[in-house]
PDB file of N, CA and C in Angstrom:
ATOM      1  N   UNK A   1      50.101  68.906 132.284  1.00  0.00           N
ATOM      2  CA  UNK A   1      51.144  69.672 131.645  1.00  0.00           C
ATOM      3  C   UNK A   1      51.250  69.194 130.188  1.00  0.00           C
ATOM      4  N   UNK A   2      51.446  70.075 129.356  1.00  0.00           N
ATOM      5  CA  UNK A   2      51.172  69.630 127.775  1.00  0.00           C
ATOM      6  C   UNK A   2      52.819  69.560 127.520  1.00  0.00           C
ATOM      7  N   UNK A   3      53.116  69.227 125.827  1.00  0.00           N
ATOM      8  CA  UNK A   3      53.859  69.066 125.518  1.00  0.00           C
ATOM      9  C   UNK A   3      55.155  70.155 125.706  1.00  0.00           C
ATOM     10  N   UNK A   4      54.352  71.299 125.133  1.00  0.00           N
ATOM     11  CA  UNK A   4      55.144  72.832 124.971  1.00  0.00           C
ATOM     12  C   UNK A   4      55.415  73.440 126.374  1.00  0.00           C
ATOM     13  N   UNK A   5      54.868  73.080 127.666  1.00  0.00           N
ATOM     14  CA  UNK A   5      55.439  73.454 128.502  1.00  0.00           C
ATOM     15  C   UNK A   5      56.735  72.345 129.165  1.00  0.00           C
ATOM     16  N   UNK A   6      56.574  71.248 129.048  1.00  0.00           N
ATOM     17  CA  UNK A   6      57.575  70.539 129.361  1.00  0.00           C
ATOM     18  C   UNK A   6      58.826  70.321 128.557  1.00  0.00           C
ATOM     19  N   UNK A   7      58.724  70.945 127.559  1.00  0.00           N
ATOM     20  CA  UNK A   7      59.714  71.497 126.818  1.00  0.00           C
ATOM     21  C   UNK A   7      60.562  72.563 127.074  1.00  0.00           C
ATOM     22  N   UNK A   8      59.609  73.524 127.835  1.00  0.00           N
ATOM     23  CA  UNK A   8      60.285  74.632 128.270  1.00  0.00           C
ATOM     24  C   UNK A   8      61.261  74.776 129.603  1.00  0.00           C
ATOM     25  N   UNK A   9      60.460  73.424 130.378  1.00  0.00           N
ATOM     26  CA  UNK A   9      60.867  73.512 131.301  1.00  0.00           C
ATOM     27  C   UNK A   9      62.162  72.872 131.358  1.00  0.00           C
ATOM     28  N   UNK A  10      62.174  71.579 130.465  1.00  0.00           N
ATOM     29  CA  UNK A  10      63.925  70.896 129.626  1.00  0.00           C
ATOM     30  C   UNK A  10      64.802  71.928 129.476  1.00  0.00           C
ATOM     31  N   UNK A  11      64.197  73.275 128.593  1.00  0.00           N
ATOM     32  CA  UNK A  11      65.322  73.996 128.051  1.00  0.00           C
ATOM     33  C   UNK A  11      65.660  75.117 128.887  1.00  0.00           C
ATOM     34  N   UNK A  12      64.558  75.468 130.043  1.00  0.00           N
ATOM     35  CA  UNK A  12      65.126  76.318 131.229  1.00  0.00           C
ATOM     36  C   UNK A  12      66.612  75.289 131.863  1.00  0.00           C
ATOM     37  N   UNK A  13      66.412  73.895 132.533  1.00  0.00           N
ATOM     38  CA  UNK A  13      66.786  73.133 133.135  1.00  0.00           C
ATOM     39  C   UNK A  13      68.799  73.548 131.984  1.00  0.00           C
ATOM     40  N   UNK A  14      68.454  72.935 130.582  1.00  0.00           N
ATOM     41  CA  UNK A  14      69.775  72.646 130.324  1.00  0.00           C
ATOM     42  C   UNK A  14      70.364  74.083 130.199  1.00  0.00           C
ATOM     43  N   UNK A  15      70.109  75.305 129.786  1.00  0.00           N
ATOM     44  CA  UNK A  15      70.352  76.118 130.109  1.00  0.00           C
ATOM     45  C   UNK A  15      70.907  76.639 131.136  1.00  0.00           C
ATOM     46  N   UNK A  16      70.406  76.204 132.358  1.00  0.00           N
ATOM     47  CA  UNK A  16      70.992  76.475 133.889  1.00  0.00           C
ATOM     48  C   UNK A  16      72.375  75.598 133.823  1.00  0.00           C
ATOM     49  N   UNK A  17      72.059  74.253 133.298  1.00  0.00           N
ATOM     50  CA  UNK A  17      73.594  73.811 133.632  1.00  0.00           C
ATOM     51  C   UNK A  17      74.751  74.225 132.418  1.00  0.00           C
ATOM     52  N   UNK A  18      74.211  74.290 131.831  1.00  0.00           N
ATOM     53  CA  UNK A  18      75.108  75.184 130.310  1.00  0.00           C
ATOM     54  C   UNK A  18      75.884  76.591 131.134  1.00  0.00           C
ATOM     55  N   UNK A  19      74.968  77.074 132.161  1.00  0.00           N
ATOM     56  CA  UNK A  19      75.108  78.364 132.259  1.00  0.00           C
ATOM     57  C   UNK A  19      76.480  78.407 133.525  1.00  0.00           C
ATOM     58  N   UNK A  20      75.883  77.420 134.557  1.00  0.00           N
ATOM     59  CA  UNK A  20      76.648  76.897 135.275  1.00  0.00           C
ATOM     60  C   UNK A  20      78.068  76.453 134.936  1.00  0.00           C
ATOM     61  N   UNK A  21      78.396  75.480 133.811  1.00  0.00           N
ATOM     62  CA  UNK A  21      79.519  75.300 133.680  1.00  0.00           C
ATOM     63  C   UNK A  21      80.443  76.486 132.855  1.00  0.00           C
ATOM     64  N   UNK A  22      79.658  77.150 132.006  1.00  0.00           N
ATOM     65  CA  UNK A  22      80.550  78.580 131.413  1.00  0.00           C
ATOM     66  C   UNK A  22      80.644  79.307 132.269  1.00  0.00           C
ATOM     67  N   UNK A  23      80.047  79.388 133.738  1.00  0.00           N
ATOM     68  CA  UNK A  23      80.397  80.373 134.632  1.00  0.00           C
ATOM     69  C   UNK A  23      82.031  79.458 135.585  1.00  0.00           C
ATOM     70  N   UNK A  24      81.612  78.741 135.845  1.00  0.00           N
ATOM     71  CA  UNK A  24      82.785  77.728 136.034  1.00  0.00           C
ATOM     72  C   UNK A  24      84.259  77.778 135.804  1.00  0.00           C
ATOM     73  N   UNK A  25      84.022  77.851 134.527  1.00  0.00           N
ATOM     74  CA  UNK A  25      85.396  77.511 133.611  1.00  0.00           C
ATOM     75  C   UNK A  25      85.824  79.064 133.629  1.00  0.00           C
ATOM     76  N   UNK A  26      85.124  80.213 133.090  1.00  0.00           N
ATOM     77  CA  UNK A  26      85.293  81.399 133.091  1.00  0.00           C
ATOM     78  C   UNK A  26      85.985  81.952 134.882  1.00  0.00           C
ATOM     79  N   UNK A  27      85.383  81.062 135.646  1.00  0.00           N
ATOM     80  CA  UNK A  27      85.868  81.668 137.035  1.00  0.00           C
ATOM     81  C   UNK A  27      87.446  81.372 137.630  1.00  0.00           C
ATOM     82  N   UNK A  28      88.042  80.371 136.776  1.00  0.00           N
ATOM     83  CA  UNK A  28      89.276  79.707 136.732  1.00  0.00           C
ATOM     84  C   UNK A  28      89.786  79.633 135.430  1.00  0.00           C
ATOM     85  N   UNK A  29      90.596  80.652 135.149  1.00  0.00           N
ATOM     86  CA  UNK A  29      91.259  81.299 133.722  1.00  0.00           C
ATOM     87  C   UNK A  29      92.394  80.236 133.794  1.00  0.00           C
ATOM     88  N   UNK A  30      93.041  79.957 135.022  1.00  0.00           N
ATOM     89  CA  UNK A  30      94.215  79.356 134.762  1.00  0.00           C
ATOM     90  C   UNK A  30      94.154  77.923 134.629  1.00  0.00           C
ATOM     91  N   UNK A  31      92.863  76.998 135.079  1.00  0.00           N
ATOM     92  CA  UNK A  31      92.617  75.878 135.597  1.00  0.00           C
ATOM     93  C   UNK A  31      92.822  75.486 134.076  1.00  0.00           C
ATOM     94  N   UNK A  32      91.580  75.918 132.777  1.00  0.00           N
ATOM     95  CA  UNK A  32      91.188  75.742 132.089  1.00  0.00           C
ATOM     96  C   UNK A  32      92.451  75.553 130.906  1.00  0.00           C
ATOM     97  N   UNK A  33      93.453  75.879 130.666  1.00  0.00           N
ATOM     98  CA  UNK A  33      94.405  75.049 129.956  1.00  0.00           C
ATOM     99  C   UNK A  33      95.081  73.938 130.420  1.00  0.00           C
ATOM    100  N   UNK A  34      95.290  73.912 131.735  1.00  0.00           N
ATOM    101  CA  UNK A  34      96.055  73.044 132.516  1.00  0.00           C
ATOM    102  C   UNK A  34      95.131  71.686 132.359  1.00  0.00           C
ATOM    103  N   UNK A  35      93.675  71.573 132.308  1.00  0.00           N
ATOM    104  CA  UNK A  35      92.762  70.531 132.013  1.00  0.00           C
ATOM    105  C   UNK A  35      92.393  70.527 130.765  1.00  0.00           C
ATOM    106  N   UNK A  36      92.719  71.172 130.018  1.00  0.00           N
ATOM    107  CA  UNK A  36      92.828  70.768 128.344  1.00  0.00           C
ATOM    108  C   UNK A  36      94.273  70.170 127.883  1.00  0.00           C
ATOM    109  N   UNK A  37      95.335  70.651 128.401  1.00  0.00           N
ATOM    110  CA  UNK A  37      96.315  69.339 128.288  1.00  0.00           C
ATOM    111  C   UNK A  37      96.185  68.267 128.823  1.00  0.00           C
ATOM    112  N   UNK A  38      95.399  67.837 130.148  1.00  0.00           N
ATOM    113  CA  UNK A  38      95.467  67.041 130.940  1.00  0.00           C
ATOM    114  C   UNK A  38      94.586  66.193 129.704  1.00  0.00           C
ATOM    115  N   UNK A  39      93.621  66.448 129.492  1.00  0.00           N
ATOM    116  CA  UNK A  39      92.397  65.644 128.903  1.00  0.00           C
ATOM    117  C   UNK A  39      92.725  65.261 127.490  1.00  0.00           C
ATOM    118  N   UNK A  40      93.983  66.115 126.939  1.00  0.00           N
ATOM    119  CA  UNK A  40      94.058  65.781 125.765  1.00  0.00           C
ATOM    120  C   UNK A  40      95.853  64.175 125.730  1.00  0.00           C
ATOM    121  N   UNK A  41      96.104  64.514 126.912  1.00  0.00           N
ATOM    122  CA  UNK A  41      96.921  63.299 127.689  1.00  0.00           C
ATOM    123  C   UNK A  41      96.273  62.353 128.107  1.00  0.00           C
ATOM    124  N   UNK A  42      95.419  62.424 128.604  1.00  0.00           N
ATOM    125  CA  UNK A  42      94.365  61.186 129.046  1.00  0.00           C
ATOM    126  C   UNK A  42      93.610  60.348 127.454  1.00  0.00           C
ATOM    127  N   UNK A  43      93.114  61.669 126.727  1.00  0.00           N
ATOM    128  CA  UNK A  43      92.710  60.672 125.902  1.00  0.00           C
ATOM    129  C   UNK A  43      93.614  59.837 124.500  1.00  0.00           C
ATOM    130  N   UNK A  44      94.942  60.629 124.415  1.00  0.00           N
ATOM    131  CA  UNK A  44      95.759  59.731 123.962  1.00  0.00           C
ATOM    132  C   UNK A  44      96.257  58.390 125.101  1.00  0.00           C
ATOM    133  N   UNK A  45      96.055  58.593 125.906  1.00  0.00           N
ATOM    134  CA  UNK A  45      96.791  57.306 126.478  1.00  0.00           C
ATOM    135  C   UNK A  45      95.196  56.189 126.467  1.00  0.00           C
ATOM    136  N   UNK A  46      93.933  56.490 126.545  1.00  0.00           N
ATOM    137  CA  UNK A  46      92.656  56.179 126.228  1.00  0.00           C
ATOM    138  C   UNK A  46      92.837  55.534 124.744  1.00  0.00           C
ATOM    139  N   UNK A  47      93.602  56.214 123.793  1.00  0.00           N
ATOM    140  CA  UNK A  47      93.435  55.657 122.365  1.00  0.00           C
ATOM    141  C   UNK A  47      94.752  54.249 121.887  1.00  0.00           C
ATOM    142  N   UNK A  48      95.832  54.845 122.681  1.00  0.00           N
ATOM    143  CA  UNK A  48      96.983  54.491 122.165  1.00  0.00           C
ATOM    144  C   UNK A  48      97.071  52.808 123.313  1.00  0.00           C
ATOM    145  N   UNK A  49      97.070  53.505 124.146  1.00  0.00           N
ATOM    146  CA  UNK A  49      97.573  52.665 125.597  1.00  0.00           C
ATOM    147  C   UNK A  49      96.669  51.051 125.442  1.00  0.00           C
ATOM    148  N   UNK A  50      95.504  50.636 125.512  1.00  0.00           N
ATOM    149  CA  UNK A  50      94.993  48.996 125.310  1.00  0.00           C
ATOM    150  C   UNK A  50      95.616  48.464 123.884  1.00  0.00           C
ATOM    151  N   UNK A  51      95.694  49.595 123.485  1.00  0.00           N
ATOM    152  CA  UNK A  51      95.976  48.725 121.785  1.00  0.00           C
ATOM    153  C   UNK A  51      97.969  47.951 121.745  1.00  0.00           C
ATOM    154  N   UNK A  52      98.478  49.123 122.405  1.00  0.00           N
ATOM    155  CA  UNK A  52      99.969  48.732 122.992  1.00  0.00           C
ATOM    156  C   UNK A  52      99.922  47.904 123.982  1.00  0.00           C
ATOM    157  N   UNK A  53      98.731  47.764 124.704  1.00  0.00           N
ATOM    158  CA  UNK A  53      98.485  46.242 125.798  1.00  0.00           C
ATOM    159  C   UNK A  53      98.509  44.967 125.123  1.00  0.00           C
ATOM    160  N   UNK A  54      97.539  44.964 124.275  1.00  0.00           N
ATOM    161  CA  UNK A  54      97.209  44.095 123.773  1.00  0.00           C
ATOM    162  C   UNK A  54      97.871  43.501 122.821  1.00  0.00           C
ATOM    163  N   UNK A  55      98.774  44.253 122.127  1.00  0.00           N
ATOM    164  CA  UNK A  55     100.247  43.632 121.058  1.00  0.00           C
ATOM    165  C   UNK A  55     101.459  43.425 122.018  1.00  0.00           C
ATOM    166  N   UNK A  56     101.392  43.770 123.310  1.00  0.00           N
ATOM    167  CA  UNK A  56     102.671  42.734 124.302  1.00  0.00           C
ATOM    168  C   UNK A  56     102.105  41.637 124.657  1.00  0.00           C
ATOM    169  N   UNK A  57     100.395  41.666 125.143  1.00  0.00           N
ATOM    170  CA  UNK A  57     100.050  40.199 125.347  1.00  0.00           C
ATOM    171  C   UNK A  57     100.569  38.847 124.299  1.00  0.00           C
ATOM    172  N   UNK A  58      99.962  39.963 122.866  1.00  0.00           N
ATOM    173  CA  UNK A  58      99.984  38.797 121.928  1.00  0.00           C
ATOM    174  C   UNK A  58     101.864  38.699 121.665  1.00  0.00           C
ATOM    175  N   UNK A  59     102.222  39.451 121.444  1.00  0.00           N
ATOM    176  CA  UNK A  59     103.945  39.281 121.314  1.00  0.00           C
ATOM    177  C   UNK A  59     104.412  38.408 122.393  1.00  0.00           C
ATOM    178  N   UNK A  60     104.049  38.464 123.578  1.00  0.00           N
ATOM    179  CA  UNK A  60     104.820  37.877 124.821  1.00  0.00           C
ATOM    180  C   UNK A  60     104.407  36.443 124.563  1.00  0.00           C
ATOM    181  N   UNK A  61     102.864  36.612 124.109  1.00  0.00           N
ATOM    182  CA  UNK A  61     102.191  34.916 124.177  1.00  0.00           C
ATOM    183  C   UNK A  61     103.165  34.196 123.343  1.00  0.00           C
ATOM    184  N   UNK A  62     103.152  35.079 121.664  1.00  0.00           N
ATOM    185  CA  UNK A  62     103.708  33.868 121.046  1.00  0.00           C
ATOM    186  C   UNK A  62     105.751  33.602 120.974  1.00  0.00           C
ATOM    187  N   UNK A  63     106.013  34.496 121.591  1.00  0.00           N
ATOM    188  CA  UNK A  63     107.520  34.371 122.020  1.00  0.00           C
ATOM    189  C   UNK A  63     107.168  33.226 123.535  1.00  0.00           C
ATOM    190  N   UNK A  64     106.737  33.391 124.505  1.00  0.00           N
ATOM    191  CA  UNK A  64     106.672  32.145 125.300  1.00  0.00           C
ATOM    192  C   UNK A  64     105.996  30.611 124.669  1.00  0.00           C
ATOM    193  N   UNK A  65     105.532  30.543 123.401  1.00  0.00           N
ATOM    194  CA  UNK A  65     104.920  29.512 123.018  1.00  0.00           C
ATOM    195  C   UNK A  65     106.442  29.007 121.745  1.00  0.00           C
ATOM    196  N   UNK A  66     106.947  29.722 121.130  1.00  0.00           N
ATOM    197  CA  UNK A  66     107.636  29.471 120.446  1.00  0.00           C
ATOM    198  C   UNK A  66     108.955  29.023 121.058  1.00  0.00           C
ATOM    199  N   UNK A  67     109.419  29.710 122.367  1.00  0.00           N
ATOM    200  CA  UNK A  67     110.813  29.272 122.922  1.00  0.00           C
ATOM    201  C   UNK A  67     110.053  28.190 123.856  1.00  0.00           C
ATOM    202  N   UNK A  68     109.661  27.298 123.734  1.00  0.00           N
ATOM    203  CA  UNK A  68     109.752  25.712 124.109  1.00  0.00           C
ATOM    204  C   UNK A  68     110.762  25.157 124.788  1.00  0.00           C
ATOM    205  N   UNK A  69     111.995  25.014 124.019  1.00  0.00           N
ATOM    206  CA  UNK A  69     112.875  24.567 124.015  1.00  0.00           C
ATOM    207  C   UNK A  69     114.146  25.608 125.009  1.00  0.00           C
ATOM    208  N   UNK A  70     113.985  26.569 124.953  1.00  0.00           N
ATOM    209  CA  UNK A  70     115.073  27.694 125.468  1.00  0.00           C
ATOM    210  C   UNK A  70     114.196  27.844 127.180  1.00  0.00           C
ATOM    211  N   UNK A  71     114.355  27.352 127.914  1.00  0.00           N
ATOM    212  CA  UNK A  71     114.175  28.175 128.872  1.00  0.00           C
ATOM    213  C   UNK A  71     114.241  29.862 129.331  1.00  0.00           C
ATOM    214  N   UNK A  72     115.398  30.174 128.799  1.00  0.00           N
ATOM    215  CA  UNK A  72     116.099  31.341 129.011  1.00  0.00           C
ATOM    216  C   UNK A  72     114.624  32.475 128.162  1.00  0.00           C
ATOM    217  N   UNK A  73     114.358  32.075 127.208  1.00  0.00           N
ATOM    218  CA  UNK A  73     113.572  32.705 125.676  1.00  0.00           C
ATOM    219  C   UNK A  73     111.645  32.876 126.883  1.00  0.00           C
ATOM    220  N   UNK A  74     111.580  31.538 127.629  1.00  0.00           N
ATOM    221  CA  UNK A  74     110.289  31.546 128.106  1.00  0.00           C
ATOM    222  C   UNK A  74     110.383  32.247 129.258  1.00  0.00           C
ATOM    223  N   UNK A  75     111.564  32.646 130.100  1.00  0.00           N
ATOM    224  CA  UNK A  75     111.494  33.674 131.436  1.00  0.00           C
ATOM    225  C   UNK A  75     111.570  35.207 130.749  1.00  0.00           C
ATOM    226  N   UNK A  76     112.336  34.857 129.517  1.00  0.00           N
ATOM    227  CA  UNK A  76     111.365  36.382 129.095  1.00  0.00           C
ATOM    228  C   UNK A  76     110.662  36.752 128.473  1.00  0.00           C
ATOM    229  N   UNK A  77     110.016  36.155 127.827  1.00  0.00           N
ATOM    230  CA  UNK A  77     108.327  35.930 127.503  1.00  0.00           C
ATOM    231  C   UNK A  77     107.478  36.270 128.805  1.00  0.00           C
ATOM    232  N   UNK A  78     107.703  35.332 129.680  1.00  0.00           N
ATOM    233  CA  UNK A  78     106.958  35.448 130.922  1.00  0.00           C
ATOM    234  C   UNK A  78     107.077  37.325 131.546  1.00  0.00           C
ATOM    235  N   UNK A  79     108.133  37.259 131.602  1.00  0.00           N
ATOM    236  CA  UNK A  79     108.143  39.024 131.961  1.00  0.00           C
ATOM    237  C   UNK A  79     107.896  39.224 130.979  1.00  0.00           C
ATOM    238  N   UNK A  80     108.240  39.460 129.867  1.00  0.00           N
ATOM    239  CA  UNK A  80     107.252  40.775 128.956  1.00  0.00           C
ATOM    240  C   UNK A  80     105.524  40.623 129.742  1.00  0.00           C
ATOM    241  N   UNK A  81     104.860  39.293 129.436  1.00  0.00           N
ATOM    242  CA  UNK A  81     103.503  39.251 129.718  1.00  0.00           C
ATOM    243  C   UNK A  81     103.247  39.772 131.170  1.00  0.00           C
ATOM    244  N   UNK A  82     104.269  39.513 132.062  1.00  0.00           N
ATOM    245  CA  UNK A  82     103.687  39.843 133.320  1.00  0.00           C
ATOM    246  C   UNK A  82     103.706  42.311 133.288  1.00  0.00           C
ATOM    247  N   UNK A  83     104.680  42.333 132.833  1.00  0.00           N
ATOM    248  CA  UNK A  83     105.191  44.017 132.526  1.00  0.00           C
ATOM    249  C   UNK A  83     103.616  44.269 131.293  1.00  0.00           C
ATOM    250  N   UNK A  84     102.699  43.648 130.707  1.00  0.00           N
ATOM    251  CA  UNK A  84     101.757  44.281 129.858  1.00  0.00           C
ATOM    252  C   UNK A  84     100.564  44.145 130.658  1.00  0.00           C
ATOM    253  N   UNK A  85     101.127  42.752 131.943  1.00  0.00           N
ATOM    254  CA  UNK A  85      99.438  42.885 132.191  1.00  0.00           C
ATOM    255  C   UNK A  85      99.724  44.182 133.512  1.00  0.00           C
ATOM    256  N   UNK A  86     100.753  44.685 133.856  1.00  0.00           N
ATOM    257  CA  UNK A  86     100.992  45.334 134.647  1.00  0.00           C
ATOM    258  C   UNK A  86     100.985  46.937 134.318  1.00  0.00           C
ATOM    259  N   UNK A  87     101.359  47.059 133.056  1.00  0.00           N
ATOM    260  CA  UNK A  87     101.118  48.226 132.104  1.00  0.00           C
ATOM    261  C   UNK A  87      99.714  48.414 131.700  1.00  0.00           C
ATOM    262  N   UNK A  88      98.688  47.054 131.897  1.00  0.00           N
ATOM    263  CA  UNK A  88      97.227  47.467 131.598  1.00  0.00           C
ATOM    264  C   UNK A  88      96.748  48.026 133.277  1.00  0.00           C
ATOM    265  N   UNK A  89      96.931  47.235 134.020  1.00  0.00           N
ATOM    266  CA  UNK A  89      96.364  48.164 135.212  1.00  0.00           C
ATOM    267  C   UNK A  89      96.895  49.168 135.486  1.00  0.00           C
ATOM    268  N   UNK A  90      97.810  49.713 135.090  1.00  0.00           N
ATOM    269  CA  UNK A  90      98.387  51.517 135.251  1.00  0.00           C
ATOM    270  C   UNK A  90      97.562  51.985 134.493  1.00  0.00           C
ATOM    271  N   UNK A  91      97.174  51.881 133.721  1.00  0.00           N
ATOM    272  CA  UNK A  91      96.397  52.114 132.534  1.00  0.00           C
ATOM    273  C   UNK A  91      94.541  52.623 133.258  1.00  0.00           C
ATOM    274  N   UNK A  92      94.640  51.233 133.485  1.00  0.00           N
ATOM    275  CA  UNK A  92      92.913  51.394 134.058  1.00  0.00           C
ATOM    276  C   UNK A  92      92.964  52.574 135.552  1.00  0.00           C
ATOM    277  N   UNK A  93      93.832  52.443 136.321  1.00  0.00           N
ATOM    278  CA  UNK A  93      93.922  53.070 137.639  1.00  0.00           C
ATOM    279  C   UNK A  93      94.442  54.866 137.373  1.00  0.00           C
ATOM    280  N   UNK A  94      94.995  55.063 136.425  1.00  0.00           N
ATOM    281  CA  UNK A  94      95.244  56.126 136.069  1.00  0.00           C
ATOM    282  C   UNK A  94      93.611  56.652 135.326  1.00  0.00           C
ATOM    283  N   UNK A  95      92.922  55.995 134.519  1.00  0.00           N
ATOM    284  CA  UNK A  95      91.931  56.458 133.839  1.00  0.00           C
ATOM    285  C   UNK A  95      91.007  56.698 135.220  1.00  0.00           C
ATOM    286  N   UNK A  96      90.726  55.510 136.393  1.00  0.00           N
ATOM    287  CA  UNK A  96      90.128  56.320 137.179  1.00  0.00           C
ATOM    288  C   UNK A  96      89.970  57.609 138.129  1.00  0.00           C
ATOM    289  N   UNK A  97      91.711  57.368 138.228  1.00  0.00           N
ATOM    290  CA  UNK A  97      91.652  58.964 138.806  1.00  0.00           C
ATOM    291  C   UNK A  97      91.402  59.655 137.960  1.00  0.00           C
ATOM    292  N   UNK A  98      91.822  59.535 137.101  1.00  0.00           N
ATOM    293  CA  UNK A  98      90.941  61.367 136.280  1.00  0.00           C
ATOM    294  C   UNK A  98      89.781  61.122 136.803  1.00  0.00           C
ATOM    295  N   UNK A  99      88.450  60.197 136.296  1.00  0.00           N
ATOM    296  CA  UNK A  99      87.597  59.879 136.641  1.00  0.00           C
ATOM    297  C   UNK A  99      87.249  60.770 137.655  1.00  0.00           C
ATOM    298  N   UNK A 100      87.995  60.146 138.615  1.00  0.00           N
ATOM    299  CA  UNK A 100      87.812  60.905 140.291  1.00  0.00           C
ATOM    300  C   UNK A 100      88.002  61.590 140.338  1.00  0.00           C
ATOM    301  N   UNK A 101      89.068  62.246 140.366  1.00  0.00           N
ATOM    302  CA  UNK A 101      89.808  63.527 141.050  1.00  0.00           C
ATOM    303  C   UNK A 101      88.896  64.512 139.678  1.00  0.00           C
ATOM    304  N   UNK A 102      89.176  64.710 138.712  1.00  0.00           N
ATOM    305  CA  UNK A 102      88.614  65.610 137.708  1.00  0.00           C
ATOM    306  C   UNK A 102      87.131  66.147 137.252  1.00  0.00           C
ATOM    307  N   UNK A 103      86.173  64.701 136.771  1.00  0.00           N
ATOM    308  CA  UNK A 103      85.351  64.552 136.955  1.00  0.00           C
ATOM    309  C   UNK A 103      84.141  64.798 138.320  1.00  0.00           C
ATOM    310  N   UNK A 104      84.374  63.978 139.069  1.00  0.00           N
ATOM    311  CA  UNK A 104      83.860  64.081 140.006  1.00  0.00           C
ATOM    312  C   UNK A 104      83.873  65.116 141.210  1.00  0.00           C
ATOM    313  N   UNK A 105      85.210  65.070 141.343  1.00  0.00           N
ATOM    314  CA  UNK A 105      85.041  66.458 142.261  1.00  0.00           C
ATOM    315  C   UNK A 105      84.982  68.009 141.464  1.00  0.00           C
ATOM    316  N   UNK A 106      85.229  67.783 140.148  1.00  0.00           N
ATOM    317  CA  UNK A 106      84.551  68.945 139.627  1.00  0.00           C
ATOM    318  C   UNK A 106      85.806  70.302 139.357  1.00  0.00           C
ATOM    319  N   UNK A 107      87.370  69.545 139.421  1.00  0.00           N
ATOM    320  CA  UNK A 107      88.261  70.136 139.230  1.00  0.00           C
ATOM    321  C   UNK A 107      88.347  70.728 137.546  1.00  0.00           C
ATOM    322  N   UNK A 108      88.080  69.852 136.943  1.00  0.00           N
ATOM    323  CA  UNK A 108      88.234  70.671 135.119  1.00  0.00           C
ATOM    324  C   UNK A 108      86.682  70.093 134.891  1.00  0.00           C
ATOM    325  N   UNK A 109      85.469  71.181 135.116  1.00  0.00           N
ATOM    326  CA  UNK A 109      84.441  71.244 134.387  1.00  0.00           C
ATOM    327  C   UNK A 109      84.228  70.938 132.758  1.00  0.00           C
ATOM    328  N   UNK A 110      83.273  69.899 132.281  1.00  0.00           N
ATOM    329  CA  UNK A 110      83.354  70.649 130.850  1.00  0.00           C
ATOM    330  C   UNK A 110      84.142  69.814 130.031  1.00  0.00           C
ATOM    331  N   UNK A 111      84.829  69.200 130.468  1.00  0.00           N
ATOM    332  CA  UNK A 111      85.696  68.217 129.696  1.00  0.00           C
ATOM    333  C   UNK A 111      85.746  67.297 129.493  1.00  0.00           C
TER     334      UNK A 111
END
């Protein structure tokens, strides 16, 4: 098989799935906004959400390193840190269900 036919046969191939998913999305008029808000919610919480993790870690760290002396100052330090590392796994477990449920089973094609 030479070059120019295995080329053709690539662009039959992506074609079919090109063709496949515009038939898809077109077959579910209503699905298709409902998973463009969804995705455009997912990927703000994708942009926004570790970076707001990661400034309670560091806030909680250095409020529990600085109240030394206050007990009272280091039990809530300690909860803030325990509420960010708890706000990062909502974080990750929510990104997989989309993952799952969307992706994979093929509920919002395309996105």
């Amino acid at each position: 098989m030479n070059n120019k036919q295995h080329l053709r046969r690539i662009g039959f191939v992506l074609a079919g799935v090109s063709g496949r998913l515009v038939a898809a999305q077109a077959a579910n008029p209503i699905a298709d906004p409902i998973c463009t808000v969804l995705a455009g919610i997912l990927n703000a919480l994708r942009a926004i959400g570790p970076a707001l993790v990661a400034l309670m870690l560091i806030y909680g760290g250095v409020r529990y390193i600085y109240s030394a002396d206050d007990p009272g100052g280091r039990k809530q330090a300690k909860s803030l840190l325990i509420n960010a590392i708890i706000g990062g796994i909502i974080l990750v477990v929510v990104y997989s269900m989309w993952l799952l449920l969307f992706n994979v089973a093929s509920l919002c094609q395309g996105i």
